[in-house]
N, C-alpha and C. Protein backbone atom coordinates (compact mmCIF):
# COMPACT_ATOMS: atom_id res chain seq x y z
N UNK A 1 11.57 -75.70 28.23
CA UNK A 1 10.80 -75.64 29.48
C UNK A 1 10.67 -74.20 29.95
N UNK A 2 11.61 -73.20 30.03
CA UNK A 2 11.97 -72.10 30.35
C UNK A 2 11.00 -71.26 29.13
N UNK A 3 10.92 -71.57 28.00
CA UNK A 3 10.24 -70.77 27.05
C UNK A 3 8.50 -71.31 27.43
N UNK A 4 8.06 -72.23 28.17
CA UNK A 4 6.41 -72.58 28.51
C UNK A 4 6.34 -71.69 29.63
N UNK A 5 7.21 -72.14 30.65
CA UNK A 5 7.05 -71.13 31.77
C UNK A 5 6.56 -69.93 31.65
N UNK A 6 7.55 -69.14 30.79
CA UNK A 6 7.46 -67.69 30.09
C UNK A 6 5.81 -67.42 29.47
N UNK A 7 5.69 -68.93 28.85
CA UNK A 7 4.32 -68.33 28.34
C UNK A 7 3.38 -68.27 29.11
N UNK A 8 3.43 -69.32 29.89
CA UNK A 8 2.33 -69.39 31.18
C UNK A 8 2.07 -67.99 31.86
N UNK A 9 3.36 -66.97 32.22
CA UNK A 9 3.45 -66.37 33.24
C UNK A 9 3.00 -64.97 32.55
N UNK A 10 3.58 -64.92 31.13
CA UNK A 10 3.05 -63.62 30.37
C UNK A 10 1.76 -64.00 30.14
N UNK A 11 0.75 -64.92 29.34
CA UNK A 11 -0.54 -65.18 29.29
C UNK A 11 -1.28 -64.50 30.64
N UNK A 12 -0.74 -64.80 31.79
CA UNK A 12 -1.63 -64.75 33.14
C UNK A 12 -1.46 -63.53 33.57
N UNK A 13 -0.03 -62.36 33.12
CA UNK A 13 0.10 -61.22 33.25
C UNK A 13 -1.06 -60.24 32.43
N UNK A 14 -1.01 -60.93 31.48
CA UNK A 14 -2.17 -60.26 29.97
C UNK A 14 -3.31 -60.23 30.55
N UNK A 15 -3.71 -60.84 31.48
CA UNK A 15 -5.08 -60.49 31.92
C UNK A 15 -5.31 -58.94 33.18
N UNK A 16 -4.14 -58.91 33.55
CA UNK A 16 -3.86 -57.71 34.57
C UNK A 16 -3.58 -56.63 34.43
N UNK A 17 -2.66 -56.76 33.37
CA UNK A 17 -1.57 -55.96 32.97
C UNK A 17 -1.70 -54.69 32.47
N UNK A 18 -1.59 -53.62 32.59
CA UNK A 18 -1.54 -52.22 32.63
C UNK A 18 -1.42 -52.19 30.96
N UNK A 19 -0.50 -52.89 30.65
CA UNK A 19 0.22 -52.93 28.43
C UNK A 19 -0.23 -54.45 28.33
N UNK A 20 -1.36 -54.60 28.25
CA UNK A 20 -1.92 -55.86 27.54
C UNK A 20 -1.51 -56.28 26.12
N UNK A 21 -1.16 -55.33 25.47
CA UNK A 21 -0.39 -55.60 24.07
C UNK A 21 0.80 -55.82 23.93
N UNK A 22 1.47 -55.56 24.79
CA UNK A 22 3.25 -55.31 25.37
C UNK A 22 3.06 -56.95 25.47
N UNK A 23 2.40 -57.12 26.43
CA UNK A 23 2.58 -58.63 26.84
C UNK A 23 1.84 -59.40 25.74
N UNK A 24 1.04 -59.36 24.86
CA UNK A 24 1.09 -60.09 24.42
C UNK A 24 1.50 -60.47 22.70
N UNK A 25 2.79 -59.15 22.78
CA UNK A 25 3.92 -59.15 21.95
C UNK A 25 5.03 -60.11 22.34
N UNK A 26 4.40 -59.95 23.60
CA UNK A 26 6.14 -60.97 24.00
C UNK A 26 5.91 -62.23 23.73
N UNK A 27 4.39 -62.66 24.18
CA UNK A 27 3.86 -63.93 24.39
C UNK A 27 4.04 -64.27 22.10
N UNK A 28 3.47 -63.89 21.65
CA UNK A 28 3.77 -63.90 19.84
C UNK A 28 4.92 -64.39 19.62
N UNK A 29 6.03 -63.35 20.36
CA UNK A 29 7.11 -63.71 19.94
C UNK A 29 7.62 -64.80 19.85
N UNK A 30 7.28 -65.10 20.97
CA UNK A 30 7.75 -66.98 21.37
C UNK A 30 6.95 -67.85 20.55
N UNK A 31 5.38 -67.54 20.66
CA UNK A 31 5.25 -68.47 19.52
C UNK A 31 5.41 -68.72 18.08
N UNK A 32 5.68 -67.48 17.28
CA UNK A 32 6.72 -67.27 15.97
C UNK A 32 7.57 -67.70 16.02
N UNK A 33 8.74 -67.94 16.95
CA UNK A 33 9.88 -68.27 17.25
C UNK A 33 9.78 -70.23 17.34
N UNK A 34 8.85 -70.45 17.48
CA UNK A 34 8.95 -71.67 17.88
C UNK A 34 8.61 -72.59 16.61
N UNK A 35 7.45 -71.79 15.94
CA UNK A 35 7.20 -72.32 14.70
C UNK A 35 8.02 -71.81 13.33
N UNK A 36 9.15 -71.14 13.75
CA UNK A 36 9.94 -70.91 12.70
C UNK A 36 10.70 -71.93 12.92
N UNK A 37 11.14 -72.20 13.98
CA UNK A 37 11.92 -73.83 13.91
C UNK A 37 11.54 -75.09 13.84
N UNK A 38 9.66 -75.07 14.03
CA UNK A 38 9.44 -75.96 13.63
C UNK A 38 9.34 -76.14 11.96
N UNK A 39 8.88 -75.06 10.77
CA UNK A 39 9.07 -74.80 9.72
C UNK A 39 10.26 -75.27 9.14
N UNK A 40 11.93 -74.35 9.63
CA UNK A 40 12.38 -74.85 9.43
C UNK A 40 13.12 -76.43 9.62
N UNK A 41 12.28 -77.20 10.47
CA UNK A 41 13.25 -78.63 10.95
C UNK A 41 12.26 -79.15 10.22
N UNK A 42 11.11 -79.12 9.23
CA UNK A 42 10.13 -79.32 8.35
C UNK A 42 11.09 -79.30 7.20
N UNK A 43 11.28 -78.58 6.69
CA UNK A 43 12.06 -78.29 5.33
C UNK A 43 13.26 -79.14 4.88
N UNK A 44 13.75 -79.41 6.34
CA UNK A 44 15.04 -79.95 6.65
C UNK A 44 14.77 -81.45 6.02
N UNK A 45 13.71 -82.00 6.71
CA UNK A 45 12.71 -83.41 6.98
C UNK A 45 13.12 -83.86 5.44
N UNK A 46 12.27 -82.42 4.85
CA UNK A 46 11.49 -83.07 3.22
C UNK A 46 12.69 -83.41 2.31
N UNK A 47 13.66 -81.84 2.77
CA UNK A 47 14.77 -81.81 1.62
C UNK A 47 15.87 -83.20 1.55
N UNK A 48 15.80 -83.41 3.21
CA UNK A 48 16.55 -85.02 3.24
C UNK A 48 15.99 -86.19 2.06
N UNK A 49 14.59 -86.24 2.33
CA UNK A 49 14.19 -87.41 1.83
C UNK A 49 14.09 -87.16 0.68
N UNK A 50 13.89 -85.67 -0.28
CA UNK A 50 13.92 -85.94 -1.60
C UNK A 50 15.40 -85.70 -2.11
N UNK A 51 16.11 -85.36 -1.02
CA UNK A 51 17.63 -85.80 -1.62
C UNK A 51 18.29 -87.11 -1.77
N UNK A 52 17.42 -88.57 -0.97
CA UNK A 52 17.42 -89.91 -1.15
C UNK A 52 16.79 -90.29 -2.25
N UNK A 53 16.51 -89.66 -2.96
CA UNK A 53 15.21 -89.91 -4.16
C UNK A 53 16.35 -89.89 -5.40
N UNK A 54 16.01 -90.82 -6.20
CA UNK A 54 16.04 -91.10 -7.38
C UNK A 54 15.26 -89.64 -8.12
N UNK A 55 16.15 -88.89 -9.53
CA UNK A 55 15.72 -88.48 -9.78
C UNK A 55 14.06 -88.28 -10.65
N UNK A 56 13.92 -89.27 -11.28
CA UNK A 56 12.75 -89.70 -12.00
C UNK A 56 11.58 -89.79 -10.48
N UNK A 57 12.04 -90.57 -9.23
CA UNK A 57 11.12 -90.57 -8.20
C UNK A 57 10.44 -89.71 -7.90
N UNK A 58 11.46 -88.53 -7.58
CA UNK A 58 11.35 -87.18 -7.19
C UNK A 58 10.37 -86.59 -8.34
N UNK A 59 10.34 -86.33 -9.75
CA UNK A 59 9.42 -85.69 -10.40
C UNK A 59 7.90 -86.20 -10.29
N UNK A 60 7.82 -87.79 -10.29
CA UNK A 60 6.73 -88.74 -10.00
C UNK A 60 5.90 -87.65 -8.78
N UNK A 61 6.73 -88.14 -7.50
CA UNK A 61 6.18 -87.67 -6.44
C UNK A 61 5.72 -86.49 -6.52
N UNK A 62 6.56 -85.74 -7.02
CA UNK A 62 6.11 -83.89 -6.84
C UNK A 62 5.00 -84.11 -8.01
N UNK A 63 5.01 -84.71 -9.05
CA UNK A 63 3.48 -84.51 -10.11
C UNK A 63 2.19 -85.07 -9.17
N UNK A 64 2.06 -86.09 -8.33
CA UNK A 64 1.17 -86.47 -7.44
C UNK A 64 0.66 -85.56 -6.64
N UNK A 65 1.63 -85.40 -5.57
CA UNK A 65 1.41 -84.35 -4.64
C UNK A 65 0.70 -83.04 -5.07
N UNK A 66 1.63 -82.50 -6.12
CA UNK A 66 0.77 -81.24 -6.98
C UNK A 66 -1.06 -81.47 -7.32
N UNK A 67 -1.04 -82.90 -7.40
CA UNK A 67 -2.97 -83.38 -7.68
C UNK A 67 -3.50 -83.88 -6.01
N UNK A 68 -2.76 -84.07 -5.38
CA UNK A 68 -3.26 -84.57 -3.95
C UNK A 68 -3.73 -83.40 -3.08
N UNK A 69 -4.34 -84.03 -1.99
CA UNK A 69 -4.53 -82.65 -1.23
C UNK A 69 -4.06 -83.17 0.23
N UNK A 70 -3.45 -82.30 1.11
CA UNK A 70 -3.53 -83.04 2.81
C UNK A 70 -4.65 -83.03 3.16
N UNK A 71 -4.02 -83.71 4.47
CA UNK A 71 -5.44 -83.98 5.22
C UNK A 71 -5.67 -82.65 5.90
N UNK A 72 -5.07 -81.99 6.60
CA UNK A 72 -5.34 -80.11 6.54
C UNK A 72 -6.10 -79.50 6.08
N UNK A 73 -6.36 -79.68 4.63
CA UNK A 73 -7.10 -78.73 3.61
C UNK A 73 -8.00 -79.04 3.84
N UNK A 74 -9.04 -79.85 4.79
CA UNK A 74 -10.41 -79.75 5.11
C UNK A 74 -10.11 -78.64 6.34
N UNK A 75 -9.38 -78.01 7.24
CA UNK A 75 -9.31 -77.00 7.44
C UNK A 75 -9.95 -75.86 6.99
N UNK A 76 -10.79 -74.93 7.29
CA UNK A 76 -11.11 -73.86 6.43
C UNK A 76 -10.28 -72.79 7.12
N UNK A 77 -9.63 -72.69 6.02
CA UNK A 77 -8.17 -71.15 6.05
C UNK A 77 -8.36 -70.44 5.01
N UNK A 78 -7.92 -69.06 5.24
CA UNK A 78 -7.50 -68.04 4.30
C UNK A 78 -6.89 -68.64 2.92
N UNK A 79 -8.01 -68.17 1.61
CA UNK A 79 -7.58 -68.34 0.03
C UNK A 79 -5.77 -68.24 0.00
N UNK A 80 -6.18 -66.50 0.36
CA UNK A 80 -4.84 -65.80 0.02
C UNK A 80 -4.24 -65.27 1.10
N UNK A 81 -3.21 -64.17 0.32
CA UNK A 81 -2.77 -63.32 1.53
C UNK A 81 -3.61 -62.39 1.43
N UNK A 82 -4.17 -61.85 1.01
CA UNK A 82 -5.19 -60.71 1.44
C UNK A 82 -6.74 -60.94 2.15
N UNK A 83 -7.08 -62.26 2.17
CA UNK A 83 -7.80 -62.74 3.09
C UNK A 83 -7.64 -63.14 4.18
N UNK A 84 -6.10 -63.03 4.25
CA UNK A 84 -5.01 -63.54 5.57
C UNK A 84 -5.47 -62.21 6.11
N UNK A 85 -4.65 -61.45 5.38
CA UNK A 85 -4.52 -59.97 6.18
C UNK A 85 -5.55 -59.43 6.67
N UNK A 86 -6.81 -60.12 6.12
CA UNK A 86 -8.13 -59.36 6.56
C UNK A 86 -8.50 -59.61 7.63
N UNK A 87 -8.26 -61.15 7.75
CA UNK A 87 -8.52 -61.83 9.35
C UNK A 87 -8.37 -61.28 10.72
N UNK A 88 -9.21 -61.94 11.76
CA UNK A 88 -8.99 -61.12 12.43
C UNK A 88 -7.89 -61.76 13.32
N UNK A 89 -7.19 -61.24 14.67
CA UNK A 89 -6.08 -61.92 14.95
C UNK A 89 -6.44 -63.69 15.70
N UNK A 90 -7.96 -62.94 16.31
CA UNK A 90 -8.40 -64.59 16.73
C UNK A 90 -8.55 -65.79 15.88
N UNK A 91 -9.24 -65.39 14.84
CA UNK A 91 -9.78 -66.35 13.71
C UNK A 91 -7.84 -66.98 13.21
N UNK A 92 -6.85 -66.11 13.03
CA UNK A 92 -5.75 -66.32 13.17
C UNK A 92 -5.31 -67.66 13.57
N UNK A 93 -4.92 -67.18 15.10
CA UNK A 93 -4.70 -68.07 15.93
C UNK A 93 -5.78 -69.15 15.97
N UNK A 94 -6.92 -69.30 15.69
CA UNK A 94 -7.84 -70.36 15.82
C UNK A 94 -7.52 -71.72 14.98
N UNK A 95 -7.37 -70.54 13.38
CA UNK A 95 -6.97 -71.91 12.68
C UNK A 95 -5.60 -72.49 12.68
N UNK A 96 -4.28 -71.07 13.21
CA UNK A 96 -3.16 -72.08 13.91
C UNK A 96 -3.02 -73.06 14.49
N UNK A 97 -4.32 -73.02 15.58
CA UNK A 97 -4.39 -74.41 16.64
C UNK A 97 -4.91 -75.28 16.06
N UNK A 98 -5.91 -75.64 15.21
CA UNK A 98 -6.30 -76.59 14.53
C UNK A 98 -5.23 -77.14 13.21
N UNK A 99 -4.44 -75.97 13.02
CA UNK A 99 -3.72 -77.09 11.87
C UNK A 99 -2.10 -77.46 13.02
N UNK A 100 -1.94 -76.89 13.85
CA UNK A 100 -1.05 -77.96 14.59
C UNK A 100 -1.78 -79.17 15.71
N UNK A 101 -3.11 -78.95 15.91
CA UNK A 101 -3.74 -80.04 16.31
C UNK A 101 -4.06 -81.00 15.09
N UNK A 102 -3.97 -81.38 14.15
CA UNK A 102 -4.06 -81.68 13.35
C UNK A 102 -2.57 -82.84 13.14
N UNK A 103 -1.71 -82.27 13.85
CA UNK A 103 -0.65 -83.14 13.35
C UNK A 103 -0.54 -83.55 14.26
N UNK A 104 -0.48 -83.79 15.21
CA UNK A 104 -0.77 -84.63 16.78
C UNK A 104 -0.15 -85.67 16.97
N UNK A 105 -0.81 -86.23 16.02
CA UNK A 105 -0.91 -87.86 16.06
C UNK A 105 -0.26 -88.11 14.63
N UNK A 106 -0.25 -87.89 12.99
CA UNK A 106 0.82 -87.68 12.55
C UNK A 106 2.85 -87.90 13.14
N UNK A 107 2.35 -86.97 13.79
CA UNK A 107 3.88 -86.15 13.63
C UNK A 107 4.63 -87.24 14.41
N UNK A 108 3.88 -88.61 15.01
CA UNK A 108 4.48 -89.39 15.77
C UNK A 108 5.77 -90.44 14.61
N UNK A 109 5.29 -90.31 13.63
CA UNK A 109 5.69 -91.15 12.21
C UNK A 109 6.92 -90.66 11.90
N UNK A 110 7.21 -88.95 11.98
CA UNK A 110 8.23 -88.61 11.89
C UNK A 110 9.36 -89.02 12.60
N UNK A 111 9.31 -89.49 13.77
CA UNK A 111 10.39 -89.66 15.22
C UNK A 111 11.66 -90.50 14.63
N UNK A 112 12.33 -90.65 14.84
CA UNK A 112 12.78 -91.81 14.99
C UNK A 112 14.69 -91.14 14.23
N UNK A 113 15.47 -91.82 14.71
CA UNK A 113 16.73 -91.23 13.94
C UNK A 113 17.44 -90.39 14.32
N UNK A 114 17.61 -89.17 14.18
CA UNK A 114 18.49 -87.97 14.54
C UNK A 114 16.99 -87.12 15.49
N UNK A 115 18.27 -86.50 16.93
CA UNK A 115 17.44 -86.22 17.80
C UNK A 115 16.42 -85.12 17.47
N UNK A 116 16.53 -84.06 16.26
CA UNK A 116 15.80 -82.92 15.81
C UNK A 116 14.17 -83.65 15.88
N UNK A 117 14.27 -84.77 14.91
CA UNK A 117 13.21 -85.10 14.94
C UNK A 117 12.31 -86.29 15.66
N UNK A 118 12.92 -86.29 16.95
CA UNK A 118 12.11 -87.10 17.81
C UNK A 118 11.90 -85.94 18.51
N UNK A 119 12.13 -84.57 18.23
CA UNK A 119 11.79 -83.41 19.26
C UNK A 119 10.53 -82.72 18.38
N UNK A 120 9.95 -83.64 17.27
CA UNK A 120 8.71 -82.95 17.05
C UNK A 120 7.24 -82.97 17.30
N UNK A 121 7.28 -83.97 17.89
CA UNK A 121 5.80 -83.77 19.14
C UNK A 121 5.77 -83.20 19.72
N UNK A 122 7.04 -83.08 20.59
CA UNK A 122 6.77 -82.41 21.79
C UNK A 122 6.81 -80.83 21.31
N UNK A 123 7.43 -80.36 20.58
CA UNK A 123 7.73 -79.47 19.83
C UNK A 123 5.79 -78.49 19.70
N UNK A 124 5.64 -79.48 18.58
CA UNK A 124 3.76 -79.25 18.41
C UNK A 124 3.24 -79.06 19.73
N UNK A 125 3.11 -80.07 21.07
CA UNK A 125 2.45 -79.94 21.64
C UNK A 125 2.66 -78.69 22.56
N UNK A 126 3.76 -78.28 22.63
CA UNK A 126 3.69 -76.88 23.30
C UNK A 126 3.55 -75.47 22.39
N UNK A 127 3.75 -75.89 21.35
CA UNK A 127 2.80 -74.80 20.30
C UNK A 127 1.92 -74.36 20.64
N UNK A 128 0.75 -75.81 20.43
CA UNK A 128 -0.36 -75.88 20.82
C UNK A 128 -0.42 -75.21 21.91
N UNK A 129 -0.12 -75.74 22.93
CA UNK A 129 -0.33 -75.06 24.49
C UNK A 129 -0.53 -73.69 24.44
N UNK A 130 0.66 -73.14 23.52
CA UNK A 130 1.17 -71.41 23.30
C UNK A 130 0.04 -70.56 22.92
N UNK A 131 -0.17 -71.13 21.68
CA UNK A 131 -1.43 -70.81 20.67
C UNK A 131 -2.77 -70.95 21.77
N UNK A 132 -3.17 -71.59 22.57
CA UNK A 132 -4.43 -71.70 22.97
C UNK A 132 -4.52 -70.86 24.07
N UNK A 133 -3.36 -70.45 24.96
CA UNK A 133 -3.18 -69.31 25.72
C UNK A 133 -3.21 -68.35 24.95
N UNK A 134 -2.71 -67.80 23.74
CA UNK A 134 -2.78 -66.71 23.14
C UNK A 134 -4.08 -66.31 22.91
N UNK A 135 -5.27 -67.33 22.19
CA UNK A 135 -6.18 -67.62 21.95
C UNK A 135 -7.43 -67.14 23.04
N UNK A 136 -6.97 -67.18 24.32
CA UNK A 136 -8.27 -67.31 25.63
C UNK A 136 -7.65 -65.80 26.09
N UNK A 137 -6.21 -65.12 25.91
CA UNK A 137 -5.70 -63.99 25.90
C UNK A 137 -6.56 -62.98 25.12
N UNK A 138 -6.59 -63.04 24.07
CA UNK A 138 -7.05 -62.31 22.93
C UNK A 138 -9.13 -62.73 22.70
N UNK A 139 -9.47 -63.54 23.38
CA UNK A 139 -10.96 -63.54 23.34
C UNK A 139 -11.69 -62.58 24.12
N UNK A 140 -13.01 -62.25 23.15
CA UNK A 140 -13.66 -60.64 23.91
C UNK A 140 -15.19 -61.58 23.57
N UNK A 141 -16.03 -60.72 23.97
CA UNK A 141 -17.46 -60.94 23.90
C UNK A 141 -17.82 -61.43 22.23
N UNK A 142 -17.18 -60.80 20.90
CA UNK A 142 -17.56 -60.94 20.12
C UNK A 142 -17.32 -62.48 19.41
N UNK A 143 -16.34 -62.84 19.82
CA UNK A 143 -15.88 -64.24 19.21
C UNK A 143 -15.43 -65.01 20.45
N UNK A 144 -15.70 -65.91 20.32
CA UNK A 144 -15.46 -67.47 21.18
C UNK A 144 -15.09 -68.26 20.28
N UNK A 145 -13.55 -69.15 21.18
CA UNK A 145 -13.26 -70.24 20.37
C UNK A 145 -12.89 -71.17 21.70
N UNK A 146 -13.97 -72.52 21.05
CA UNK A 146 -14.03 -73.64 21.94
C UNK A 146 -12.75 -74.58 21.66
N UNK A 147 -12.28 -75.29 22.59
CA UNK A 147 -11.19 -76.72 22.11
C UNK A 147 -11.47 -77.42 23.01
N UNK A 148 -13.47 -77.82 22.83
CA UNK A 148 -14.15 -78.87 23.76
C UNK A 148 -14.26 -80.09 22.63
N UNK A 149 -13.74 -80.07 21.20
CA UNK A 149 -13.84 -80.93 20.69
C UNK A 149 -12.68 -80.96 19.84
N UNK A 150 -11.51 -82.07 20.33
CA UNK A 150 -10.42 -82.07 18.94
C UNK A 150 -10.75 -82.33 17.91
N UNK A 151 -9.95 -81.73 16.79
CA UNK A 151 -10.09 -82.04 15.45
C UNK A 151 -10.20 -83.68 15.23
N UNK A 152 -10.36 -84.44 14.76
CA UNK A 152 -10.19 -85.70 13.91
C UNK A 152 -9.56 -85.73 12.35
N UNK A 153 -8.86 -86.16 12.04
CA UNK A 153 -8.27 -86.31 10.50
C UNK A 153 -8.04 -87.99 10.32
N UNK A 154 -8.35 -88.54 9.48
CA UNK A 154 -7.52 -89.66 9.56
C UNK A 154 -6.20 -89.59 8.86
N UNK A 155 -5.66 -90.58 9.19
CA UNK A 155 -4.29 -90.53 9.47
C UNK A 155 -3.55 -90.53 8.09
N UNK A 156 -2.73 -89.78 7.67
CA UNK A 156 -2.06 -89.65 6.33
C UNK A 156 -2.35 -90.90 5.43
N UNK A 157 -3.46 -90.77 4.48
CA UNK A 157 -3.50 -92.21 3.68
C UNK A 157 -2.98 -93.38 3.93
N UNK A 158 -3.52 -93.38 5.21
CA UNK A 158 -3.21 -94.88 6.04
C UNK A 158 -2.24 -95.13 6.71
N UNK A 159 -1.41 -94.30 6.60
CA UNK A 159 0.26 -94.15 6.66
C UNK A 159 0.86 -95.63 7.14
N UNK A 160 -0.15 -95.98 8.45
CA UNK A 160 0.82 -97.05 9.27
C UNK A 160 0.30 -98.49 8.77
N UNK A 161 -0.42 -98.66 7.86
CA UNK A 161 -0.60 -99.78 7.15
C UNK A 161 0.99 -100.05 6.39
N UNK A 162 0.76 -101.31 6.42
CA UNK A 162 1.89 -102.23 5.32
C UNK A 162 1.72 -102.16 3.91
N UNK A 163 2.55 -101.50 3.44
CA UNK A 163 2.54 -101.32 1.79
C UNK A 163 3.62 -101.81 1.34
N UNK A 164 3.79 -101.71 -0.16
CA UNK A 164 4.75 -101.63 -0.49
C UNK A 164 5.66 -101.05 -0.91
N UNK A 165 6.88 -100.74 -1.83
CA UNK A 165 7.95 -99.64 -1.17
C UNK A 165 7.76 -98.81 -2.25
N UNK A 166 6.82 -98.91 -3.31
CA UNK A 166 6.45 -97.33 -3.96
C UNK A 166 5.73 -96.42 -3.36
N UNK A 167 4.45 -97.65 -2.80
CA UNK A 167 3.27 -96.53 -1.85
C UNK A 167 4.23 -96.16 -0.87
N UNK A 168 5.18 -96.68 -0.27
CA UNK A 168 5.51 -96.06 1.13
C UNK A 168 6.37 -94.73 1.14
N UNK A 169 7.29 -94.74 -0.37
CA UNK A 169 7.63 -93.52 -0.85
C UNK A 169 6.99 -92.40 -1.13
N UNK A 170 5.93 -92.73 -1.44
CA UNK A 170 5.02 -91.91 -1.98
C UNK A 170 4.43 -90.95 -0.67
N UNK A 171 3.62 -92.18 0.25
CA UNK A 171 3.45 -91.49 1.21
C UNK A 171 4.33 -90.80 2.47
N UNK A 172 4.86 -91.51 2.63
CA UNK A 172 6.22 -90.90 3.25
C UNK A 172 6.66 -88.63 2.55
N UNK A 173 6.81 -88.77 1.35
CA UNK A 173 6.59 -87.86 0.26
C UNK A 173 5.69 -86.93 1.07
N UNK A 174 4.34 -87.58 0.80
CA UNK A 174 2.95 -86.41 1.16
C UNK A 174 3.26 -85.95 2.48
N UNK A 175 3.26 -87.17 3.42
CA UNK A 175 3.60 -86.49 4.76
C UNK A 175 4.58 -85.62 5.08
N UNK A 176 5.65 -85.89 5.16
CA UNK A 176 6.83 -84.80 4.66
C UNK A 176 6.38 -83.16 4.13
N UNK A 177 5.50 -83.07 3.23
CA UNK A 177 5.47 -82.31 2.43
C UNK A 177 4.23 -81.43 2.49
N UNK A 178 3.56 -81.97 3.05
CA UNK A 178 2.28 -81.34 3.95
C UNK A 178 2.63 -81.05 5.29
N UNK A 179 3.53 -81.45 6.03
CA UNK A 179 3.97 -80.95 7.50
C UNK A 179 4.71 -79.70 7.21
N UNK A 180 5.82 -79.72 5.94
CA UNK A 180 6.25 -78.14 5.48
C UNK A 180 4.91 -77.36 5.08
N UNK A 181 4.25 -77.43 4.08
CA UNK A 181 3.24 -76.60 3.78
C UNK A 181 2.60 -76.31 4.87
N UNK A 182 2.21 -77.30 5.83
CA UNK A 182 0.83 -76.75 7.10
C UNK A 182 1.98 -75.44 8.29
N UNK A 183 3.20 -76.09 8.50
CA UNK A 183 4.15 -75.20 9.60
C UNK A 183 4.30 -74.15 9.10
N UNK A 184 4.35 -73.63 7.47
CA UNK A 184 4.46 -72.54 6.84
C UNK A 184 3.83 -71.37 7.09
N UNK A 185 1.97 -72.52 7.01
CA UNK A 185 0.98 -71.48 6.88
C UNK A 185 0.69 -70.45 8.46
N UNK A 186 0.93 -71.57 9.40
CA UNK A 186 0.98 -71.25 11.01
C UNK A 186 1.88 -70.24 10.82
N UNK A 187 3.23 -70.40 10.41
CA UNK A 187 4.10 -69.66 10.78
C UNK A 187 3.49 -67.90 10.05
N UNK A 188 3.17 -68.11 8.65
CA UNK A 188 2.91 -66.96 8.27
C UNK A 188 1.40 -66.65 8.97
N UNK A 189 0.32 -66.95 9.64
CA UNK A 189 -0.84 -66.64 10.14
C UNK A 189 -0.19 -65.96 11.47
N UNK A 190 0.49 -66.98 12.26
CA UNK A 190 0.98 -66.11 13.93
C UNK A 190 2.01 -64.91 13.52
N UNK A 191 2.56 -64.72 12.47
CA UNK A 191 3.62 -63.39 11.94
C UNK A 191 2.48 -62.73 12.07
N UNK A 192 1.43 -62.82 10.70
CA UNK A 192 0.25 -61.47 11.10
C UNK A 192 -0.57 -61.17 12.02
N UNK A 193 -0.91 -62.38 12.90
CA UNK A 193 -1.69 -61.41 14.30
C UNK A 193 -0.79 -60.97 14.81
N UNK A 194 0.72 -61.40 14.95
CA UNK A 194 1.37 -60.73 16.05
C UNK A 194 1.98 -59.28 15.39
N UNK A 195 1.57 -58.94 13.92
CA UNK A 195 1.87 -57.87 13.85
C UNK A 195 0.65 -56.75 13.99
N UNK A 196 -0.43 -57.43 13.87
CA UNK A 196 -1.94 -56.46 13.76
C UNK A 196 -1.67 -55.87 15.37
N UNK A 197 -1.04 -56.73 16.01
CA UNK A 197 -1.29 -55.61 17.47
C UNK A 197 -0.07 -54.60 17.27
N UNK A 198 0.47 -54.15 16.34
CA UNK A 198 1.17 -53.07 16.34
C UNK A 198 0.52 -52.21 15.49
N UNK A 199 -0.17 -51.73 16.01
CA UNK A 199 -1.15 -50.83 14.75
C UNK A 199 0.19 -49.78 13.69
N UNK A 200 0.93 -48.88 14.28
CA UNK A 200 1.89 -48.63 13.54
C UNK A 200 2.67 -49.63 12.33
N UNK A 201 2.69 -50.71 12.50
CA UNK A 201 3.40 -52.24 12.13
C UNK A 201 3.10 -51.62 10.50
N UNK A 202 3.45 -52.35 9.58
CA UNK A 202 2.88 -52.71 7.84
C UNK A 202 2.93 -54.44 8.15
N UNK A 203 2.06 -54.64 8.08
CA UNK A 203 2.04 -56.09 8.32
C UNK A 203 1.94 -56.78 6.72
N UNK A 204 2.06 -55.98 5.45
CA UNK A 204 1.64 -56.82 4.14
C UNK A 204 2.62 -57.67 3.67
N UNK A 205 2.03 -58.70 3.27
CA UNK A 205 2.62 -60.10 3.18
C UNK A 205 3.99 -59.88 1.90
């Protein structure tokens, strides 16, 4: 609660503020900080469930996944890292907010069990919040970014349909495993805008 506040109050300073970059180093910080723990309580997620896995399961799944794609990757993001780095810090943050808007409604599937992960909605949704202040912070005449229309994805290959207990492994698997890959990419996209405002910085990946 104390870390939204903060963002609220630095965002609204950034518009006044004498070191507009000062502040909105601080404001970065927090949101790096937030998605490094969401990254890591991601990793945590996957490594549990493929440590419940049968070994033969585990190769199955990872040969699938390797041919599958998330639902994310209709996202349009940076190839590489050098198309990362090229970006600009808005376009950045733009597609941050769309791939944690993206899990929204997802990430509700995760809940349930040990308290880490019934703290990941709420978790996302003040990301989000973070990211879209950073976002209306950092907008100039040349680029505009609207969030008059949420994303839509449908929902992890059905996820909440009744299957049976290979598909549910399976998918269970993707989801898992696309919530690490998508928190990754956020995490490494908000590292480089928040280093492009240090022009001194080496920001290379």
């Amino acid at each position: 609660v104390m870390d939204l506040v903060l963002f609220l109050s630095l965002v609204t300073l950034a518009g006044v503020s004498s070191q507009p970059i000062a502040d909105n180093q601080r404001v970065f910080s927090i949101a790096v900080s937030r998605v490094q723990h969401l990254h890591l309580l991601a990793q945590a997620l996957f490594l549990d469930f493929e440590g419940s896995l049968q070994m033969e399961d585990q190769r199955q799944l990872n040969k699938i996944f390797l041919q599958d794609f998330c639902n994310s990757d209709y996202i349009i993001s940076p190839l590489d890292k050098h198309e990362t780095q090229r970006s600009s810090v808005l376009k950045l943050l733009s597609i941050s907010y769309r791939l944690v808007e993206s899990w929204e409604f997802p990430s509700h599937s995760l809940s349930g069990g040990s308290s880490p992960r019934n703290q990941v909605p709420s978790k996302l949704s003040e990301l989000k919040m973070g990211i879209l202040l950073l976002i209306r912070a950092n907008q100039d005449g040349a680029e505009m970014f609207s969030d008059s229309s949420p994303l839509q994805l449908a929902p992890y290959g059905n996820y909440y349909q009744s299957v049976a207990d290979d598909e549910s492994l399976k998918r269970t698997y993707e989801l898992l495993a696309c919530f690490k890959k998508d928190m990754h990419k956020v995490e490494t996209y908000l590292t480089v805008a928040k280093c492009r405002l240090s022009p001194e910085a080496n920001c290379t990946l």
